[in-house]
C-alpha atoms as a PDB file:
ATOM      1  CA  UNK A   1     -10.912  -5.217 -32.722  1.00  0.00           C
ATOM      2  CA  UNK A   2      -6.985  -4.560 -31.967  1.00  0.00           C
ATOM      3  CA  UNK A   3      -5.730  -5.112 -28.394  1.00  0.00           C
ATOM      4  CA  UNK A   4      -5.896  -1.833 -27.502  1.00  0.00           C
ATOM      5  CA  UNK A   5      -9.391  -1.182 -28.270  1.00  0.00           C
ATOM      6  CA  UNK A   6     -10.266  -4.256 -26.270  1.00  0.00           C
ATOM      7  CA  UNK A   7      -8.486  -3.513 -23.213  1.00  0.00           C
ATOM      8  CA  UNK A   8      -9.620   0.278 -22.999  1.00  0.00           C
ATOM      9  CA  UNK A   9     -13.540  -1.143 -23.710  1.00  0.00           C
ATOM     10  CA  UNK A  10     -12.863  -3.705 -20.635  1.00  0.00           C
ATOM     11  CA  UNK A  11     -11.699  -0.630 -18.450  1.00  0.00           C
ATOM     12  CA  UNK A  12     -14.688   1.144 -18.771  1.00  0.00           C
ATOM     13  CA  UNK A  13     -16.656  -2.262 -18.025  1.00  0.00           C
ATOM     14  CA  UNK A  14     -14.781  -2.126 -15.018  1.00  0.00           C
ATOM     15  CA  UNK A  15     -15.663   1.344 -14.131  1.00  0.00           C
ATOM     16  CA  UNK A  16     -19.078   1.223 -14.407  1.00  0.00           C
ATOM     17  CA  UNK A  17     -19.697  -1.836 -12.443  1.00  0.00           C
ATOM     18  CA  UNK A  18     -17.275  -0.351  -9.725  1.00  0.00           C
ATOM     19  CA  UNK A  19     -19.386   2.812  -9.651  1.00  0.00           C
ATOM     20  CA  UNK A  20     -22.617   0.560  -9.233  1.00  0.00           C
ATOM     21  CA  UNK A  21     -20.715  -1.221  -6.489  1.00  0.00           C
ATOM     22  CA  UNK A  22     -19.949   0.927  -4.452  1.00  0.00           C
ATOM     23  CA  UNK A  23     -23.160   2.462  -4.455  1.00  0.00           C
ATOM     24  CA  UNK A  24     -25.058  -0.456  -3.778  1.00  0.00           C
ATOM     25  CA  UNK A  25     -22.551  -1.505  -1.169  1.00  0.00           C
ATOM     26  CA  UNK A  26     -22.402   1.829   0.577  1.00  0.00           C
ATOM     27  CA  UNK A  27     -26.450   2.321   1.353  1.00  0.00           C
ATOM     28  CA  UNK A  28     -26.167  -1.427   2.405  1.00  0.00           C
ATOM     29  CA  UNK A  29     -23.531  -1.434   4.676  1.00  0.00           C
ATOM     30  CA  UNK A  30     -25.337   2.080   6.719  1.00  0.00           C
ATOM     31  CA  UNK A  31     -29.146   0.935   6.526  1.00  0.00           C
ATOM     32  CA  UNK A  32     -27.728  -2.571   7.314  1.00  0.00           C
ATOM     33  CA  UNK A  33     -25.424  -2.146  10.495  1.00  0.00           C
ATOM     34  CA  UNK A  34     -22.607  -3.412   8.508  1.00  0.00           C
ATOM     35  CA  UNK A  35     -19.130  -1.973   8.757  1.00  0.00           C
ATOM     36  CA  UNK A  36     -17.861  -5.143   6.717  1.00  0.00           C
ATOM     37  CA  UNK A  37     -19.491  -4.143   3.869  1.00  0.00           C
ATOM     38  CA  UNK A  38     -19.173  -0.066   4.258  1.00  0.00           C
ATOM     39  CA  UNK A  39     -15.296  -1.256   4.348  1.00  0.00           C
ATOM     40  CA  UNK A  40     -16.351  -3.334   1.272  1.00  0.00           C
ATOM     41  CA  UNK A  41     -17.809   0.444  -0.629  1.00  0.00           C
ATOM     42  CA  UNK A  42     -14.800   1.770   0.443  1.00  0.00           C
ATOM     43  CA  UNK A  43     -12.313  -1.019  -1.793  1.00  0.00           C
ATOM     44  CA  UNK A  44     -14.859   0.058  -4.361  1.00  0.00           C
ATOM     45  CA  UNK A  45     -14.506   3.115  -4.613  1.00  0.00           C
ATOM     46  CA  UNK A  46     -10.733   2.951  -4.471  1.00  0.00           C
ATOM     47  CA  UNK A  47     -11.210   0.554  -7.422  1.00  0.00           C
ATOM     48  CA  UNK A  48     -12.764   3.585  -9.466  1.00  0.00           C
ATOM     49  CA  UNK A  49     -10.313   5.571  -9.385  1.00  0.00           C
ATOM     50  CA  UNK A  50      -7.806   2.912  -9.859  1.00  0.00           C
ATOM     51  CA  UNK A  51      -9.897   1.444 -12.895  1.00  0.00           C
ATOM     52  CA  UNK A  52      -9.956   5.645 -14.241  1.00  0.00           C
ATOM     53  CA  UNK A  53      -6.172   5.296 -13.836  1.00  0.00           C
ATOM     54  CA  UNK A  54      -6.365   1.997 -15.931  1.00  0.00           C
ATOM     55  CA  UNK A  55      -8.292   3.540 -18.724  1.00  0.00           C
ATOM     56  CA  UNK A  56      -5.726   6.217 -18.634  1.00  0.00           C
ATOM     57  CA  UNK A  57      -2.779   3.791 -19.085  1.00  0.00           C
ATOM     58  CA  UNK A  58      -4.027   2.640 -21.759  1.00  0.00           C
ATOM     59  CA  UNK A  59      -5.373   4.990 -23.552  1.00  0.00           C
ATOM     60  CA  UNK A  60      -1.458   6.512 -23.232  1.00  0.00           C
ATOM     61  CA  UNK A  61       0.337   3.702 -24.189  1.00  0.00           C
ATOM     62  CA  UNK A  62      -1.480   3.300 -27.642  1.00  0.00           C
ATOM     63  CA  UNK A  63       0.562   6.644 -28.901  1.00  0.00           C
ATOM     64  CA  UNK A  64       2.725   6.120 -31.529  1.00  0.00           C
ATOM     65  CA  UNK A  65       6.308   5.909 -30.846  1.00  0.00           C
ATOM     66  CA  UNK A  66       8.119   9.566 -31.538  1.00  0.00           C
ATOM     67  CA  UNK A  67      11.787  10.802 -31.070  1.00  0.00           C
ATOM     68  CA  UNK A  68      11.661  10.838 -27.768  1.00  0.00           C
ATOM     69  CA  UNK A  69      10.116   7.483 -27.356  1.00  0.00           C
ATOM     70  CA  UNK A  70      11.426   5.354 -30.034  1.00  0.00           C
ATOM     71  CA  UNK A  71       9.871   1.884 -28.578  1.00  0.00           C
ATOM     72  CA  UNK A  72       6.666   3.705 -27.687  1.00  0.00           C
ATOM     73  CA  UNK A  73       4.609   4.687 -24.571  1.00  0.00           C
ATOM     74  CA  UNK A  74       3.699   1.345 -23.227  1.00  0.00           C
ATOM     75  CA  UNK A  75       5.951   1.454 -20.201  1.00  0.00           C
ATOM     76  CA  UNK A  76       3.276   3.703 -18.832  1.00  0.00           C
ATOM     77  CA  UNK A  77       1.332   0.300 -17.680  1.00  0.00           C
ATOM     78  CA  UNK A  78       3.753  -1.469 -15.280  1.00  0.00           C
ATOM     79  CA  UNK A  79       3.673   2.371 -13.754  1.00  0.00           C
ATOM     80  CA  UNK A  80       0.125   2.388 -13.810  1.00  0.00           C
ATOM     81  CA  UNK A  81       0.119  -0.804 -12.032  1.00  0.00           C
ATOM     82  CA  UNK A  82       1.996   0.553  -9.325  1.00  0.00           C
ATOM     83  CA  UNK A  83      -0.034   2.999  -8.692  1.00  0.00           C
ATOM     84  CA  UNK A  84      -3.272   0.593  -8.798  1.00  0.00           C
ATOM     85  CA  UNK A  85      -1.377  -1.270  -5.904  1.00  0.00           C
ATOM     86  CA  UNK A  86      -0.743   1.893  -4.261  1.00  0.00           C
ATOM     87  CA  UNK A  87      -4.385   2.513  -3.686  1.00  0.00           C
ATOM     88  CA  UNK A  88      -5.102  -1.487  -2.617  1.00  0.00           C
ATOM     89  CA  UNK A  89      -2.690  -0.820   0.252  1.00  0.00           C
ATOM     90  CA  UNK A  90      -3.867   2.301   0.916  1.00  0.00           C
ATOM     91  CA  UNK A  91      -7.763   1.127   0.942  1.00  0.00           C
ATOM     92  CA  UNK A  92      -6.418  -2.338   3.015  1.00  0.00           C
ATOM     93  CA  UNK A  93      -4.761   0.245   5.116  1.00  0.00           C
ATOM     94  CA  UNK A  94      -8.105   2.250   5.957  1.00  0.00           C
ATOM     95  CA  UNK A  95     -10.107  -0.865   6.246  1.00  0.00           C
ATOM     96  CA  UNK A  96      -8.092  -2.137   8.884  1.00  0.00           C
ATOM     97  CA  UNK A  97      -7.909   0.544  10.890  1.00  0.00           C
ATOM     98  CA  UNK A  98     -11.722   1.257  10.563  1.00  0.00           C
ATOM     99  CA  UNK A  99     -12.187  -2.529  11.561  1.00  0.00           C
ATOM    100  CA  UNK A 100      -9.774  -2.659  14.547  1.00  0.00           C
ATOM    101  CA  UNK A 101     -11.525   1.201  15.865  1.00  0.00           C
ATOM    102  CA  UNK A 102     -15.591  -0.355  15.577  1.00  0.00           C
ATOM    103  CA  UNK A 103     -13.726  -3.624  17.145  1.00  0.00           C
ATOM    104  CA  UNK A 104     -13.441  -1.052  20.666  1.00  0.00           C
ATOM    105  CA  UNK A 105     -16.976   0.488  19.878  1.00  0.00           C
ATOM    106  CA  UNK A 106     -20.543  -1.843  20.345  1.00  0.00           C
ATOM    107  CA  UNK A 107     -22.877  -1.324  17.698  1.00  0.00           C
ATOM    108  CA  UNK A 108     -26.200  -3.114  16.955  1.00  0.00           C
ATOM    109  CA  UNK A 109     -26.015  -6.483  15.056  1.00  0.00           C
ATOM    110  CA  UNK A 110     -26.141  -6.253  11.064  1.00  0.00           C
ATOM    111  CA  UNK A 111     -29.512  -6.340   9.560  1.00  0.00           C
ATOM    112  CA  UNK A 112     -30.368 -10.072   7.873  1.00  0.00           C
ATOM    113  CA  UNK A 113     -30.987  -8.978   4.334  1.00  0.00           C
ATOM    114  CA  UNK A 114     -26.917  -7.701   4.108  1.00  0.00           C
ATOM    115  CA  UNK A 115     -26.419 -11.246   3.670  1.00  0.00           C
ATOM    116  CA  UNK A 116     -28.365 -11.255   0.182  1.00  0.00           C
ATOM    117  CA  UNK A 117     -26.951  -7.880  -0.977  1.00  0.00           C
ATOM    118  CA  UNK A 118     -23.103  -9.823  -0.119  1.00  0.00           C
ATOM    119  CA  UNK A 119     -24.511 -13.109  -1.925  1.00  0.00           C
ATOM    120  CA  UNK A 120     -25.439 -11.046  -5.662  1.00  0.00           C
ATOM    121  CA  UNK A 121     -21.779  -8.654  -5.033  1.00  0.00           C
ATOM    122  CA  UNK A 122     -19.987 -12.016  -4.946  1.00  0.00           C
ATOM    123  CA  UNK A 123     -21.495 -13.755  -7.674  1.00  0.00           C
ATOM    124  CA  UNK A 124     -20.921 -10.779 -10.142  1.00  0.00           C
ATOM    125  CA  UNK A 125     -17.838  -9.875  -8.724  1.00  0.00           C
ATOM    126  CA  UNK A 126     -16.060 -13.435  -9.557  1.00  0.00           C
ATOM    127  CA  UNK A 127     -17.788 -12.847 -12.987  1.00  0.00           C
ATOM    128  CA  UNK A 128     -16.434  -9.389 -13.298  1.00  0.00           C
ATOM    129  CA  UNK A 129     -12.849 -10.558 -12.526  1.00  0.00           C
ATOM    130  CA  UNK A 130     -12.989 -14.014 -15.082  1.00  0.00           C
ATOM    131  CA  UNK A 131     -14.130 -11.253 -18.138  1.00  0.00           C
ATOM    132  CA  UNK A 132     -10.995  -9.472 -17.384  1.00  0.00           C
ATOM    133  CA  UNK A 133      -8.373 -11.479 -16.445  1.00  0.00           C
ATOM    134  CA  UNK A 134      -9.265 -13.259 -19.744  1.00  0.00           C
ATOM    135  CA  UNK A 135      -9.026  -9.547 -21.602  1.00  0.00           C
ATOM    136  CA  UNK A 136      -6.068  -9.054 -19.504  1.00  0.00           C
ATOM    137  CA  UNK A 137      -4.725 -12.275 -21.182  1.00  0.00           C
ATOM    138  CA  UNK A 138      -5.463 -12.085 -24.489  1.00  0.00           C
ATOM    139  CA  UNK A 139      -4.256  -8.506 -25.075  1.00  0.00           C
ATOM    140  CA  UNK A 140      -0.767  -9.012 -22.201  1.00  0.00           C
ATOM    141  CA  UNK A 141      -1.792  -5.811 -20.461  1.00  0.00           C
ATOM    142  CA  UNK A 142      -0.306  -5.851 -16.925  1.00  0.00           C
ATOM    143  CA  UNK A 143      -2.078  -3.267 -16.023  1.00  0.00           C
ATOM    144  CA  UNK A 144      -5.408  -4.815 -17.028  1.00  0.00           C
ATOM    145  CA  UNK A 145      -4.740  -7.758 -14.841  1.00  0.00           C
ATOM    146  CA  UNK A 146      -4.271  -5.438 -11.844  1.00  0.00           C
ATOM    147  CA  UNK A 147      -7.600  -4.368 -12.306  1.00  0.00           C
ATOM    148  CA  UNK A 148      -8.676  -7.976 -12.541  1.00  0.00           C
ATOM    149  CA  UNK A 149      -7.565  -8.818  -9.409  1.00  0.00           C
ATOM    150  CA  UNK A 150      -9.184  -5.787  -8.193  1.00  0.00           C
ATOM    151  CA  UNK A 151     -12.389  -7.555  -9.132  1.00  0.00           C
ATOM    152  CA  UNK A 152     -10.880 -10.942  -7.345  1.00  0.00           C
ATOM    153  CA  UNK A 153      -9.777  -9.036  -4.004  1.00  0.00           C
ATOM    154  CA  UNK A 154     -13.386  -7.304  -4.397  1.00  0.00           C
ATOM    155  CA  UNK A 155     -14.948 -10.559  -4.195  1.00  0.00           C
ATOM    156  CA  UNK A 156     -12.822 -11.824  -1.092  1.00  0.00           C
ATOM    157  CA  UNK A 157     -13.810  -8.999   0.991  1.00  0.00           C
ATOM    158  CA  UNK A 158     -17.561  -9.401  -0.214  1.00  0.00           C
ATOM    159  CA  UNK A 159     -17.226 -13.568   1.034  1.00  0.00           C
ATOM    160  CA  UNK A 160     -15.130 -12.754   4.303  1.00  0.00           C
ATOM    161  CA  UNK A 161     -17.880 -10.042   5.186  1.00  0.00           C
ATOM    162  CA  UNK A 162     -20.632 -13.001   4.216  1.00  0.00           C
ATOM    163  CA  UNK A 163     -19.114 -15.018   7.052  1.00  0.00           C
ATOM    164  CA  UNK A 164     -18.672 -12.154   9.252  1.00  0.00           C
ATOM    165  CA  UNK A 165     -22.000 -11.529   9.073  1.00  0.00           C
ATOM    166  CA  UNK A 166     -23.813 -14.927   9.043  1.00  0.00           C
ATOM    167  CA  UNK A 167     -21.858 -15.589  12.635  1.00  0.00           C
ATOM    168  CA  UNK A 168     -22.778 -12.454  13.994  1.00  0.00           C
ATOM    169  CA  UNK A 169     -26.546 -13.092  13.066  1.00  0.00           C
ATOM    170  CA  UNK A 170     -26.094 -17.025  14.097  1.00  0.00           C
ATOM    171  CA  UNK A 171     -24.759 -16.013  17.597  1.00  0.00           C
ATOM    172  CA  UNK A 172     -26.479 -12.980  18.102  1.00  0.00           C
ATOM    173  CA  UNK A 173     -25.516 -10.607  21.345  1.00  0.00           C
ATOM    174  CA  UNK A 174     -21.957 -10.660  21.916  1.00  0.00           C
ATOM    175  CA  UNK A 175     -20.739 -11.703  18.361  1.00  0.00           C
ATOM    176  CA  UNK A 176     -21.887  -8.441  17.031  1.00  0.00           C
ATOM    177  CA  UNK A 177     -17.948  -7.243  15.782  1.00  0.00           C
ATOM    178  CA  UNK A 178     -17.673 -10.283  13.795  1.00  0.00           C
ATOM    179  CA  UNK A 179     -17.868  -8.797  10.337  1.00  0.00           C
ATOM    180  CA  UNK A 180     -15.681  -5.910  11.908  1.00  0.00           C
ATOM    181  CA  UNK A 181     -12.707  -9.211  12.360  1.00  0.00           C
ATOM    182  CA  UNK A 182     -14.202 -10.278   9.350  1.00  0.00           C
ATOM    183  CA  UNK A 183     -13.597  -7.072   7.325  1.00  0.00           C
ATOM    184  CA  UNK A 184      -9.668  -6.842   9.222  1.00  0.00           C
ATOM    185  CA  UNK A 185      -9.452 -10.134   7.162  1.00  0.00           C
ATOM    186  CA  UNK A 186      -9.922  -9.132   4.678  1.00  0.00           C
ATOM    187  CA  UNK A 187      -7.511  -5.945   4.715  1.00  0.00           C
ATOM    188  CA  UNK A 188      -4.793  -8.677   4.978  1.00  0.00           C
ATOM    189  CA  UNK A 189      -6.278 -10.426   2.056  1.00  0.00           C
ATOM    190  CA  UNK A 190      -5.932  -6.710  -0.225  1.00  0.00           C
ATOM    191  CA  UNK A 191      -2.151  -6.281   1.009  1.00  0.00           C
ATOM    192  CA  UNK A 192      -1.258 -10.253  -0.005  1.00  0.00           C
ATOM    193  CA  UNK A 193      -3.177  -9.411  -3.749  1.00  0.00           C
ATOM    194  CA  UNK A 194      -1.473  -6.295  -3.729  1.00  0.00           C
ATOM    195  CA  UNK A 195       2.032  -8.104  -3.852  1.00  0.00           C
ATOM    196  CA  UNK A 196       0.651 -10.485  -6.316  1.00  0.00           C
ATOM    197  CA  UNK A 197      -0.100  -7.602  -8.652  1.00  0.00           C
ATOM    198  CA  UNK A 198       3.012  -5.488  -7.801  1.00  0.00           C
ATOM    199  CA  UNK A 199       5.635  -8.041  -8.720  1.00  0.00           C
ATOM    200  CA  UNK A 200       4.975  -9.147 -12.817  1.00  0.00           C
ATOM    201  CA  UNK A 201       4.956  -5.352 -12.987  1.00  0.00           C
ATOM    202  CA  UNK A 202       8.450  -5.020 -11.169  1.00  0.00           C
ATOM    203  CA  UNK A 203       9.360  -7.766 -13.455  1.00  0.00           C
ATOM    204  CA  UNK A 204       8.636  -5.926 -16.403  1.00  0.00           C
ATOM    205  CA  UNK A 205       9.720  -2.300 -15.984  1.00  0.00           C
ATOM    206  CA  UNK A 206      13.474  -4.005 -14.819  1.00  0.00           C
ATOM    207  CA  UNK A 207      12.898  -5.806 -18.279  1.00  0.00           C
ATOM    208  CA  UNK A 208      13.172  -9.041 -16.021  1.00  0.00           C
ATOM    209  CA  UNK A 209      13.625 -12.207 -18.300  1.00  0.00           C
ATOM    210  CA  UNK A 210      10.260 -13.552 -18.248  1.00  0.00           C
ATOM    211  CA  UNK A 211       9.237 -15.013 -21.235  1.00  0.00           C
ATOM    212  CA  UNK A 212      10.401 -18.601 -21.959  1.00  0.00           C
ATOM    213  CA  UNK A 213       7.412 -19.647 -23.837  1.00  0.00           C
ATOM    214  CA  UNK A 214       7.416 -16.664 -26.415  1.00  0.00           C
ATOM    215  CA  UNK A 215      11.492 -17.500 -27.102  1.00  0.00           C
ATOM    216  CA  UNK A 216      10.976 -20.859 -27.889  1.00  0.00           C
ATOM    217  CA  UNK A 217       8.000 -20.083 -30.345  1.00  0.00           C
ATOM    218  CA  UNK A 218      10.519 -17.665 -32.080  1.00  0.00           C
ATOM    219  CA  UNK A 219      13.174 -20.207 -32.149  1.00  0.00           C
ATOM    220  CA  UNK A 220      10.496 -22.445 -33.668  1.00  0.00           C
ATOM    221  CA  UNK A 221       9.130 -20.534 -36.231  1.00  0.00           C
ATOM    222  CA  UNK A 222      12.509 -18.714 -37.360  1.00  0.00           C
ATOM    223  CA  UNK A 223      13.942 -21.746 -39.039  1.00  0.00           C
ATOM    224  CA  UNK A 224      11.063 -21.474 -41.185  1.00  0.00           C
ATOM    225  CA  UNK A 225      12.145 -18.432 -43.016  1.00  0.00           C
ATOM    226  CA  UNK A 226      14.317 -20.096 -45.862  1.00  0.00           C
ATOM    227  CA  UNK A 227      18.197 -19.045 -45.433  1.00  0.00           C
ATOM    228  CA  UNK A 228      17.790 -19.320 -41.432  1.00  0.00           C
ATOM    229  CA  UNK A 229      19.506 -21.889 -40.433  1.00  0.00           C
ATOM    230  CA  UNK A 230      19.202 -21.595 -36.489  1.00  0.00           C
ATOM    231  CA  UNK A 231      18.799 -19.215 -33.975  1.00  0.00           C
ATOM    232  CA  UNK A 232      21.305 -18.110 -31.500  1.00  0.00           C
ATOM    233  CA  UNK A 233      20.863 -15.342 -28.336  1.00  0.00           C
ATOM    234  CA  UNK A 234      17.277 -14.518 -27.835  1.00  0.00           C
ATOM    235  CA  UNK A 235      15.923 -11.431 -25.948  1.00  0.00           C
ATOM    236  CA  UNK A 236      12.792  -9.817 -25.173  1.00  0.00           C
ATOM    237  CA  UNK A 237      11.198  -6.769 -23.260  1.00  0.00           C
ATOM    238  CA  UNK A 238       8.115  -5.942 -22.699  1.00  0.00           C
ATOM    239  CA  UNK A 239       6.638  -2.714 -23.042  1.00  0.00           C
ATOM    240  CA  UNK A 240       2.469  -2.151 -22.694  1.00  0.00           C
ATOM    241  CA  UNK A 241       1.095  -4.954 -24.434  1.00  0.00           C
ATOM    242  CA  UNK A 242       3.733  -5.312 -27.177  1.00  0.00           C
ATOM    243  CA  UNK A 243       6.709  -7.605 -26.930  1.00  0.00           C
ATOM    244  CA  UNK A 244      10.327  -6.139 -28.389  1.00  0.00           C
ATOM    245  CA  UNK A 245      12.757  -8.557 -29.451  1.00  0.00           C
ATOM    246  CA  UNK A 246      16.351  -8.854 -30.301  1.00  0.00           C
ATOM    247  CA  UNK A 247      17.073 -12.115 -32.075  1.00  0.00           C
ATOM    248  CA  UNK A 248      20.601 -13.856 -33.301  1.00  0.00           C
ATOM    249  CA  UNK A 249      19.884 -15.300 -36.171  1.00  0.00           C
ATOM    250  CA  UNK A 250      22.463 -18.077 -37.966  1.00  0.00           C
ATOM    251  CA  UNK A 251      22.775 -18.022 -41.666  1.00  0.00           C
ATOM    252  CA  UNK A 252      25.389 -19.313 -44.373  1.00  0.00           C
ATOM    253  CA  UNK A 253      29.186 -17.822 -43.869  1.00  0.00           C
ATOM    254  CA  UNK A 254      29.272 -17.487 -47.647  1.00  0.00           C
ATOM    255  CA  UNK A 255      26.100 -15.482 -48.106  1.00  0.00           C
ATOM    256  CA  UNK A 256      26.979 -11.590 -48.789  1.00  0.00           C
ATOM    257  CA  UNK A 257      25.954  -8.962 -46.980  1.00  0.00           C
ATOM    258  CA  UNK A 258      22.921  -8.151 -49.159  1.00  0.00           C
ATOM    259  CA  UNK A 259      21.809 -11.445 -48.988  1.00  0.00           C
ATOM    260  CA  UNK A 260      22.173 -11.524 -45.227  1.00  0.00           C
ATOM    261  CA  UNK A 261      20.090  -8.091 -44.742  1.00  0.00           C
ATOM    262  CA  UNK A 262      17.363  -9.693 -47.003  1.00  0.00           C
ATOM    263  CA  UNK A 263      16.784 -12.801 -45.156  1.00  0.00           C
ATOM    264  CA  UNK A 264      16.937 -10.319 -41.374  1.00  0.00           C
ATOM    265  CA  UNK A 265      13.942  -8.436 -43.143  1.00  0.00           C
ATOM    266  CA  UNK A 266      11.878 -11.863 -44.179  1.00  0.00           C
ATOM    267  CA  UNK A 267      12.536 -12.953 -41.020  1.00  0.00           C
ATOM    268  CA  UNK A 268      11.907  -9.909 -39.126  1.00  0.00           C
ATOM    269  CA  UNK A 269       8.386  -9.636 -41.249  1.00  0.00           C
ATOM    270  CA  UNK A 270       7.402 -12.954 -41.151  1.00  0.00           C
ATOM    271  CA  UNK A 271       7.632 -13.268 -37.247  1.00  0.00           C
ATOM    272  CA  UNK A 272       5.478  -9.945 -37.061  1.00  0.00           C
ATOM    273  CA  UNK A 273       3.027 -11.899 -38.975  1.00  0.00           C
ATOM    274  CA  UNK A 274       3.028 -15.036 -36.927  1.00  0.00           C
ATOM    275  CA  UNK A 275       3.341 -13.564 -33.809  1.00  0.00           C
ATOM    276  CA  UNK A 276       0.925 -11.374 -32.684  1.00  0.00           C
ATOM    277  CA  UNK A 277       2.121  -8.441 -29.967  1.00  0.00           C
ATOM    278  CA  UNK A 278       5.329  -8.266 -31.288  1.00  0.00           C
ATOM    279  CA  UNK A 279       6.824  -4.710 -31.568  1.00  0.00           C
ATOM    280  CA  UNK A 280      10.272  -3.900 -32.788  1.00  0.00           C
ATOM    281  CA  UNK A 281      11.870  -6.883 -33.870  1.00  0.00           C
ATOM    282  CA  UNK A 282      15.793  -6.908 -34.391  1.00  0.00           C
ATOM    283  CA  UNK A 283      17.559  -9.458 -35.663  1.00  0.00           C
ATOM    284  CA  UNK A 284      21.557  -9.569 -35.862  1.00  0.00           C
ATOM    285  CA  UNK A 285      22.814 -11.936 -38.096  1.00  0.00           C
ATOM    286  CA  UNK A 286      25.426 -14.446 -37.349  1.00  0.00           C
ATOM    287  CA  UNK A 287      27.287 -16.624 -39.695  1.00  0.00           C
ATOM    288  CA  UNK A 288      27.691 -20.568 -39.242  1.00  0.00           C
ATOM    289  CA  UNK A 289      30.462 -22.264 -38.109  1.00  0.00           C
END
């Protein structure tokens, strides 16, 4: 399975548990006197359409590269990502002004079986967000980690509202807003993830220089193409989940020019096989001292 295919099959993994979620949180949070986990259906549901947005990323980046896009669509996810954070801070946004409004307004004290319906969301949300941050990291989709810590930020509303809940039921009268502070906590939770997400995806649509690790494994592995005998400037952008790169690569002054274009094309071809995400790879040759 290519990294495409996995990353589009762990957006609809996403979606479908979302759309569960929220369901399950929704009834809960109404029959159960519980605006910390209403605001909890409401992340979830954001996270839908955000997840929808993912899949659609994706599913767009994998076109071929044409004349109008010569490197490809993939700069669609860091764009896709935005929008992903867009609708965190717009659902942290909601949530905090539902919280601070049922703050101002008593209500009855949530129901003691809300605390067993938060107790199952937590456990599979952590679950949900370890299966795809590790997608997210085997296939380098930015966009796919977004929606990971979608699942993360799910899972710290679901444990602030757990609190909020358990004091309001351990106190009783007069403690009956606490998942209502509890659920305000966790809009300024969303908003701190939000950033998290929001910046690798700055990072990589201003082609920010970001990869260390990856240059040095070029460096490494380009000496072992015979006629290269080191590597000089080293640069690389990302673009969906494939890396391009623009390599210097040293060779013999007395080698002609046919020579030098063969050994850019074994090099070019043998990094493409050792490497996996790489995209366009050019190399410039440059001829020792």
């Amino acid at each position: 399975m290519t990294s495409e295919q996995t990353a589009v099959k762990t957006a609809y993994f996403s979606i479908v548990g979302n759309v569960i979620l929220a369901l399950i949180k929704g009834f809960a949070g109404v029959w159960g006197n519980s605006y910390a986990l209403v605001a909890d259906a409401i992340e979830s549901t954001t996270d839908i359409f955000s997840s929808l947005l993912v899949l659609f990323g994706l599913k767009y980046a994998k076109r071929p590269a044409d004349g109008n896009h010569p490197y490809g669509h993939g700069k669609i996810e860091p764009l896709i990502t935005f929008i992903v954070v867009a609708f965190l801070v717009t659902s942290a946004t909601i949530i905090a002004y539902e919280s601070i409004q049922n703050i101002q307004t008593p209500h009855a004290l949530p129901k003691t079986w809300t605390l067993f319906v938060l107790g199952g969301i937590i456990l599979w949300k952590e679950i949900a967000y370890q299966i795809v941050i590790k997608k997210s990291q085997e296939t380098h989709s930015s966009s796919l980690k977004a929606d990971a810590w979608h699942h993360r930020s799910d899972a710290i509303t679901s444990i602030t509202a757990f609190i909020g809940i358990s004091i309001a039921l351990i106190f009783g009268q007069g403690y009956e807003t606490a998942d209502d502070w509890a659920a305000l906590l966790a809009s300024g939770f969303i908003l701190y993830n939000s950033y998290l997400i929001f910046r690798p995806a700055l990072g990589e649509i201003m082609d920010e220089h970001l990869y260390d690790n990856l240059i040095d494994e070029i460096r490494e592995k380009s000496i072992h193409v015979p006629g290269v005998l080191g590597t000089e400037k080293c640069y690389i952008r990302k673009s969906g989940m494939k890396y391009h790169v623009d390599l210097h690569a040293i060779v013999d002054a007395n080698l002609s020019v046919k020579e030098g274009h063969y050994i850019a094309h074994c090099l070019q071809d043998y990094l493409r096989s050792q490497i996996p995400n790489l995209g366009h790879v050019l190399i410039h040759i440059e001829p020792n001292e």
